[in-house]
PDB file of N, CA and C in Angstrom:
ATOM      1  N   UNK A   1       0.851  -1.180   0.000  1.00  0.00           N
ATOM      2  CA  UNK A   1       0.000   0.000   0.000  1.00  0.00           C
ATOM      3  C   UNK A   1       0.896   1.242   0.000  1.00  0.00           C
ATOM      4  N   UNK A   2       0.316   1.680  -1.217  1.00  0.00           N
ATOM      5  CA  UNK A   2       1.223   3.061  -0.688  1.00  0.00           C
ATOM      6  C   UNK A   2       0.638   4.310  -0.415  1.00  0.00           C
ATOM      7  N   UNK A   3       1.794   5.660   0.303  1.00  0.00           N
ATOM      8  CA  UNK A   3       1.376   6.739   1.043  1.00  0.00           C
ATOM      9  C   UNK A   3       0.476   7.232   0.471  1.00  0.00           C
ATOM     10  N   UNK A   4      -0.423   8.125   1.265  1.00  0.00           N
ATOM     11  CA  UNK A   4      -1.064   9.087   0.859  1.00  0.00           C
ATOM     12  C   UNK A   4      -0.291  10.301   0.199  1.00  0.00           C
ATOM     13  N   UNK A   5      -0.935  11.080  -0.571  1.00  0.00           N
ATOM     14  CA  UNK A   5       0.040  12.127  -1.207  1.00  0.00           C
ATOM     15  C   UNK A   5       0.282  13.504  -0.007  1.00  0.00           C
ATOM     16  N   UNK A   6      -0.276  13.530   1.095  1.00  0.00           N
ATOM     17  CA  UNK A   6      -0.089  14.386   2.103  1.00  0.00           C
ATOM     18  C   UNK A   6       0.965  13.940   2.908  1.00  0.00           C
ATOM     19  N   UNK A   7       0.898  12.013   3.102  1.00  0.00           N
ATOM     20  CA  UNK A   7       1.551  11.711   3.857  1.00  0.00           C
ATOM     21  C   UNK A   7       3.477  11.555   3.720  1.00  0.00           C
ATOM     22  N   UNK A   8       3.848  12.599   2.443  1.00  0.00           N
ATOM     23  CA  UNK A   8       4.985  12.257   2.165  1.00  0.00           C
ATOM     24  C   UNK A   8       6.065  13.541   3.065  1.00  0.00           C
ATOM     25  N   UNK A   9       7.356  13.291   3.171  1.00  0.00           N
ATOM     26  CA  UNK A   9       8.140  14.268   4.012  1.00  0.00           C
ATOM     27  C   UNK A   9       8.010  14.973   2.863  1.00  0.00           C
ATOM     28  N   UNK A  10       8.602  16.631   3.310  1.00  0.00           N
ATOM     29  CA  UNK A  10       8.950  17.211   2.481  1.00  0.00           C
ATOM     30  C   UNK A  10      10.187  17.875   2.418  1.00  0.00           C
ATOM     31  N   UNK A  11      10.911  17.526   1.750  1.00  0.00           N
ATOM     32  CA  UNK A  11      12.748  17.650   1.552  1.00  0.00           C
ATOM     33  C   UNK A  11      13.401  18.798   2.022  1.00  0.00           C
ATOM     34  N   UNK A  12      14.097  19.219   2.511  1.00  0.00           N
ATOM     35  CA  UNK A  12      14.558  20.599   3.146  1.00  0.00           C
ATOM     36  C   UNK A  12      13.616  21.786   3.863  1.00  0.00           C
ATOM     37  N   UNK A  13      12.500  21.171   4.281  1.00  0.00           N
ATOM     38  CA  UNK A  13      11.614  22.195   5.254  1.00  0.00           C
ATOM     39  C   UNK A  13      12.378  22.197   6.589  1.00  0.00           C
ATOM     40  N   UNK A  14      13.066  20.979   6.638  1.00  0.00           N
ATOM     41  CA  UNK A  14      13.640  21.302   8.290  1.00  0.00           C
ATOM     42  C   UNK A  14      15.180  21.706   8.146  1.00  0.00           C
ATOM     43  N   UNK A  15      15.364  21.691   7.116  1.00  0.00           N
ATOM     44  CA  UNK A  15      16.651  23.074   7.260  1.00  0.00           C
ATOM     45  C   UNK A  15      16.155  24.121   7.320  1.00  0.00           C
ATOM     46  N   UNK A  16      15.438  24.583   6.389  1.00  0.00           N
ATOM     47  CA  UNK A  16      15.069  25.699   6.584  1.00  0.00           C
ATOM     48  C   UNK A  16      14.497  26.561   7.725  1.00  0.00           C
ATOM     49  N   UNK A  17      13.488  25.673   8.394  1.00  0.00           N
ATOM     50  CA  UNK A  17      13.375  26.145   9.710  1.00  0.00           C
ATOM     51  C   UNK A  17      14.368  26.407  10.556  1.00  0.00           C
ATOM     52  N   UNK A  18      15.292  25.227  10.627  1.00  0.00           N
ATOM     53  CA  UNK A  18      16.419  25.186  11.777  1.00  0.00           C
ATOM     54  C   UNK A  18      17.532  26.787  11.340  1.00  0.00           C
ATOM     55  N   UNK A  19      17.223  27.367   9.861  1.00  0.00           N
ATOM     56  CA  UNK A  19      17.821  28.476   9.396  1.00  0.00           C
ATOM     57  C   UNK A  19      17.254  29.395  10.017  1.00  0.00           C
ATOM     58  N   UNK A  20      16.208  29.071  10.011  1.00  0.00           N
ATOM     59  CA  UNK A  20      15.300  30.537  10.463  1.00  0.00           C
ATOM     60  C   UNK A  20      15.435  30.734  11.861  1.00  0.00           C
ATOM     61  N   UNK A  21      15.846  29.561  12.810  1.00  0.00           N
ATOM     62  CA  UNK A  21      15.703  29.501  14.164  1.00  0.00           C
ATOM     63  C   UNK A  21      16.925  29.940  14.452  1.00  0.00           C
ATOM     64  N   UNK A  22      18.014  29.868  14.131  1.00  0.00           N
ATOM     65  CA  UNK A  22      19.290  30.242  13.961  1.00  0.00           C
ATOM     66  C   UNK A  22      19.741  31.769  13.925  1.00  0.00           C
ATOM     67  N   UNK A  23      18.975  32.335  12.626  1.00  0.00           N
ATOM     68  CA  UNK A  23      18.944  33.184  12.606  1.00  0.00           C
ATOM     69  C   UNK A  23      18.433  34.567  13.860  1.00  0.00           C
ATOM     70  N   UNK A  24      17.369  33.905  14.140  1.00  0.00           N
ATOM     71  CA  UNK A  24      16.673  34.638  15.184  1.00  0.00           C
ATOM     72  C   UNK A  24      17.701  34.310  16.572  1.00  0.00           C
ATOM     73  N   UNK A  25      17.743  33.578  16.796  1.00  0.00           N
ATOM     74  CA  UNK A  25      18.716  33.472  18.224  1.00  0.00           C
ATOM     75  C   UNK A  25      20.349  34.261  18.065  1.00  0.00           C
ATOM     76  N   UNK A  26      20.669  34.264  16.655  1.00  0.00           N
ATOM     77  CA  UNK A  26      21.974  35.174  16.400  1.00  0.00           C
ATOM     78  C   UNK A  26      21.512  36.394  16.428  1.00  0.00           C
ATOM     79  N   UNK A  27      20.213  36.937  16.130  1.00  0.00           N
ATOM     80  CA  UNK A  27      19.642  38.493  16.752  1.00  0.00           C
ATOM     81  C   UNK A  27      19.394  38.952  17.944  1.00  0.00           C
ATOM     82  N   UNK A  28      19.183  37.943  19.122  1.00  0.00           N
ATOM     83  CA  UNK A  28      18.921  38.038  20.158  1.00  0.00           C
ATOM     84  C   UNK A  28      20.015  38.188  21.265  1.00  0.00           C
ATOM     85  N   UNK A  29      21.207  37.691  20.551  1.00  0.00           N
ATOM     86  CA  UNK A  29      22.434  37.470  21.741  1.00  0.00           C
ATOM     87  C   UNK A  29      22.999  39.099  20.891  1.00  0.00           C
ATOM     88  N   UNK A  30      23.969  39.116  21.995  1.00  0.00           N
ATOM     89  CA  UNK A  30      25.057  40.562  22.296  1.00  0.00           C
ATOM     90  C   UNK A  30      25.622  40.529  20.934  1.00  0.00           C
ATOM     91  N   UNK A  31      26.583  41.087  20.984  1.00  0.00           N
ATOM     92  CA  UNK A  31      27.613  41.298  19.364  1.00  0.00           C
ATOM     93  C   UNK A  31      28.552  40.974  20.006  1.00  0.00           C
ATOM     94  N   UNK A  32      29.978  40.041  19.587  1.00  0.00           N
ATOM     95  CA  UNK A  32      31.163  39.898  20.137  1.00  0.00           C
ATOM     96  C   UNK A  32      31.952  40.861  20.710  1.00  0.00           C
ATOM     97  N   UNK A  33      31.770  42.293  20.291  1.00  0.00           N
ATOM     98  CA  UNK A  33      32.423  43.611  20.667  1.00  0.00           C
ATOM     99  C   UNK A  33      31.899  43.581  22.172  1.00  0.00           C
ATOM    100  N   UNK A  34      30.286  43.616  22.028  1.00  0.00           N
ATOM    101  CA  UNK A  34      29.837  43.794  23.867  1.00  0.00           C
ATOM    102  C   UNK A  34      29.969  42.739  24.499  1.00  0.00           C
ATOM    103  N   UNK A  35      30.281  41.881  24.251  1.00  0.00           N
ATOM    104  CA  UNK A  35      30.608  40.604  25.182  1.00  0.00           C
ATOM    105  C   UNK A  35      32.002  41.099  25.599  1.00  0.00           C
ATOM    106  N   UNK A  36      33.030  40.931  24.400  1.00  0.00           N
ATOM    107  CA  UNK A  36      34.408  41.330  25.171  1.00  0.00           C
ATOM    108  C   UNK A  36      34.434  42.636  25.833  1.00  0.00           C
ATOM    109  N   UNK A  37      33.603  43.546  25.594  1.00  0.00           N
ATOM    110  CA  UNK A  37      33.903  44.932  26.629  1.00  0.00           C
ATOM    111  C   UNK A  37      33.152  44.542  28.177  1.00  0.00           C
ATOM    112  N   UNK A  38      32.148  43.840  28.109  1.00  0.00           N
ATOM    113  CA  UNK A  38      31.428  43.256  29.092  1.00  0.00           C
ATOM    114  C   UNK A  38      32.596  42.465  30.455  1.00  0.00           C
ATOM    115  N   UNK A  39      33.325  41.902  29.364  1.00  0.00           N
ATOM    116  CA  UNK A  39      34.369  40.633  30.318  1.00  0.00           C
ATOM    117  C   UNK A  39      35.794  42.240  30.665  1.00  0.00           C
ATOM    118  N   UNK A  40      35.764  42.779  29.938  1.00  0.00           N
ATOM    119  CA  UNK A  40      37.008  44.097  29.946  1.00  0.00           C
ATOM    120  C   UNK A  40      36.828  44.293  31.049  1.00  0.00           C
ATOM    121  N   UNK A  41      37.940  43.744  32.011  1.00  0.00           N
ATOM    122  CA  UNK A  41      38.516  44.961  33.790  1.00  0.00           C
ATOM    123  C   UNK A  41      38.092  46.292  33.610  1.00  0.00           C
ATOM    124  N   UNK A  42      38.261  46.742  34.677  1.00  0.00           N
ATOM    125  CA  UNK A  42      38.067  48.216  34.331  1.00  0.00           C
ATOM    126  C   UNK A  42      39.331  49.037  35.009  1.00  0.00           C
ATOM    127  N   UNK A  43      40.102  48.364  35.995  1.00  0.00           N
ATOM    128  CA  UNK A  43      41.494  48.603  35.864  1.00  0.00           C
ATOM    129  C   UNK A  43      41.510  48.973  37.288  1.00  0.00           C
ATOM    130  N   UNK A  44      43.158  49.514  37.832  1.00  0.00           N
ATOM    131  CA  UNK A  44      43.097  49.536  39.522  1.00  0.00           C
ATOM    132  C   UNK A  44      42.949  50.516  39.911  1.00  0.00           C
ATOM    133  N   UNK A  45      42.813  51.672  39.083  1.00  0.00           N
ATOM    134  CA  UNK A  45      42.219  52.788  39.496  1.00  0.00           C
ATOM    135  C   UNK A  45      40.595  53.077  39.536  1.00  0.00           C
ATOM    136  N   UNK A  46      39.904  52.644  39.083  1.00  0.00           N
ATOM    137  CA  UNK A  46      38.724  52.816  39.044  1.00  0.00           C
ATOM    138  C   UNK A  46      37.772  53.438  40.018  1.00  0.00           C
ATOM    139  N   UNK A  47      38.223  53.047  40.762  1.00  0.00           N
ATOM    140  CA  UNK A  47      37.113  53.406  42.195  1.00  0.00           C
ATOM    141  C   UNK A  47      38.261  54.695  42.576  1.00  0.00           C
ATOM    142  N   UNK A  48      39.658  54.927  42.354  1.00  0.00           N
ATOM    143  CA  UNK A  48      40.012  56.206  42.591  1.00  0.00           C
ATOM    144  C   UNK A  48      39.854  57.142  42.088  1.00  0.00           C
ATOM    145  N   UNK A  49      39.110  56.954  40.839  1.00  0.00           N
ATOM    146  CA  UNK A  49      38.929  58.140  39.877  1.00  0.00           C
ATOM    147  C   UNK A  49      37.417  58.711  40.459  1.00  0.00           C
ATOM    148  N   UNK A  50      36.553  57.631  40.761  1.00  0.00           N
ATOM    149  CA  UNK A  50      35.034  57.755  40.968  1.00  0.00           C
ATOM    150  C   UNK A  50      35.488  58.803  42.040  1.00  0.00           C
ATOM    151  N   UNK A  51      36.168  57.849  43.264  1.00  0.00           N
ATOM    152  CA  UNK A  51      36.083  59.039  44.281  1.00  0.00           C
ATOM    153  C   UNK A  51      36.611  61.310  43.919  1.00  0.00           C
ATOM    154  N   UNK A  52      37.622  60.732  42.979  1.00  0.00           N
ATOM    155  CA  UNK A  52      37.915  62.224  42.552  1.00  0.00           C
ATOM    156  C   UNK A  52      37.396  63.240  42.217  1.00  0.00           C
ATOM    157  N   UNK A  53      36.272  62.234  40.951  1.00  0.00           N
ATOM    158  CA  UNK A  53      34.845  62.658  40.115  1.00  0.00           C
ATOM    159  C   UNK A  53      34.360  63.372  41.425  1.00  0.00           C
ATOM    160  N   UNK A  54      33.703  62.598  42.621  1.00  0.00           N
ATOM    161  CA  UNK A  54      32.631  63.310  43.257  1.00  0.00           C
ATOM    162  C   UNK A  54      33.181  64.281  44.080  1.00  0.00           C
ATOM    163  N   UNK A  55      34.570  64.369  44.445  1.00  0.00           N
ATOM    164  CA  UNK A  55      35.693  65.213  45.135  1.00  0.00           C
ATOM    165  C   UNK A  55      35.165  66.541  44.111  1.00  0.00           C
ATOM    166  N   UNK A  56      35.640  67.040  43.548  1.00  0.00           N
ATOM    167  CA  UNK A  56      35.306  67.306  42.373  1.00  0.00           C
ATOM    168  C   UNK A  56      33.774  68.258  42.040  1.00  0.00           C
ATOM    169  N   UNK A  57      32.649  67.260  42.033  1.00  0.00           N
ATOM    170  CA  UNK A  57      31.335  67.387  42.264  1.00  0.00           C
ATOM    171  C   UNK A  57      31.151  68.566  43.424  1.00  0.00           C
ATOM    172  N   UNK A  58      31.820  68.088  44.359  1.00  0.00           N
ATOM    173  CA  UNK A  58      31.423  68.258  46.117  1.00  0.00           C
ATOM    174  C   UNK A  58      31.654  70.008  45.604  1.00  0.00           C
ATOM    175  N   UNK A  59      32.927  70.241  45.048  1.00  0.00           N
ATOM    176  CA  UNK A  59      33.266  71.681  45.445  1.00  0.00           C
ATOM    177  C   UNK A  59      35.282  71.913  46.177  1.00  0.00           C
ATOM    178  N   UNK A  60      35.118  70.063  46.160  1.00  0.00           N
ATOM    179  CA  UNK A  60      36.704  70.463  46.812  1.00  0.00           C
ATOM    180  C   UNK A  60      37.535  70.224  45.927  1.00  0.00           C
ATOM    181  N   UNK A  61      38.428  71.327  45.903  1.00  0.00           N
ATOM    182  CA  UNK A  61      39.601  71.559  44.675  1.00  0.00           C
ATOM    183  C   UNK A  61      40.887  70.820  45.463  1.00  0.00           C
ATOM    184  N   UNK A  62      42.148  70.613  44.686  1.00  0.00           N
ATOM    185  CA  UNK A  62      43.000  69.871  45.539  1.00  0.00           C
ATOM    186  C   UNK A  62      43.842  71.080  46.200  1.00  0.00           C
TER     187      UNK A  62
END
């Protein structure tokens, strides 16, 4: 007996999806630039500069 004519696969629909799914999840994540600035130290001064900034802010000159 053979298939029905509905009941046959149809040849590259599931690449194509798995393209499309692909696609969309590569829109959804970061860009490699903000990932590596994300992981980027920010170095050993950091918190001495903040404090300067608001030194600064306050009104006190050195």
């Amino acid at each position: 007996m053979t298939r029905h004519i509905a009941d046959h696969e149809r040849k590259g629909e599931d690449a194509d999806r798995l393209r499309a799914y692909v696609e969309i999840e590569k829109a959804e994540k970061p860009s490699p630039a903000t990932t590596a600035l994300q992981k980027k130290g920010r170095g050993a001064d950091a918190g001495r500069r903040v404090k300067e900034f608001v030194r600064i802010e306050k009104g006190r000159e050195a």
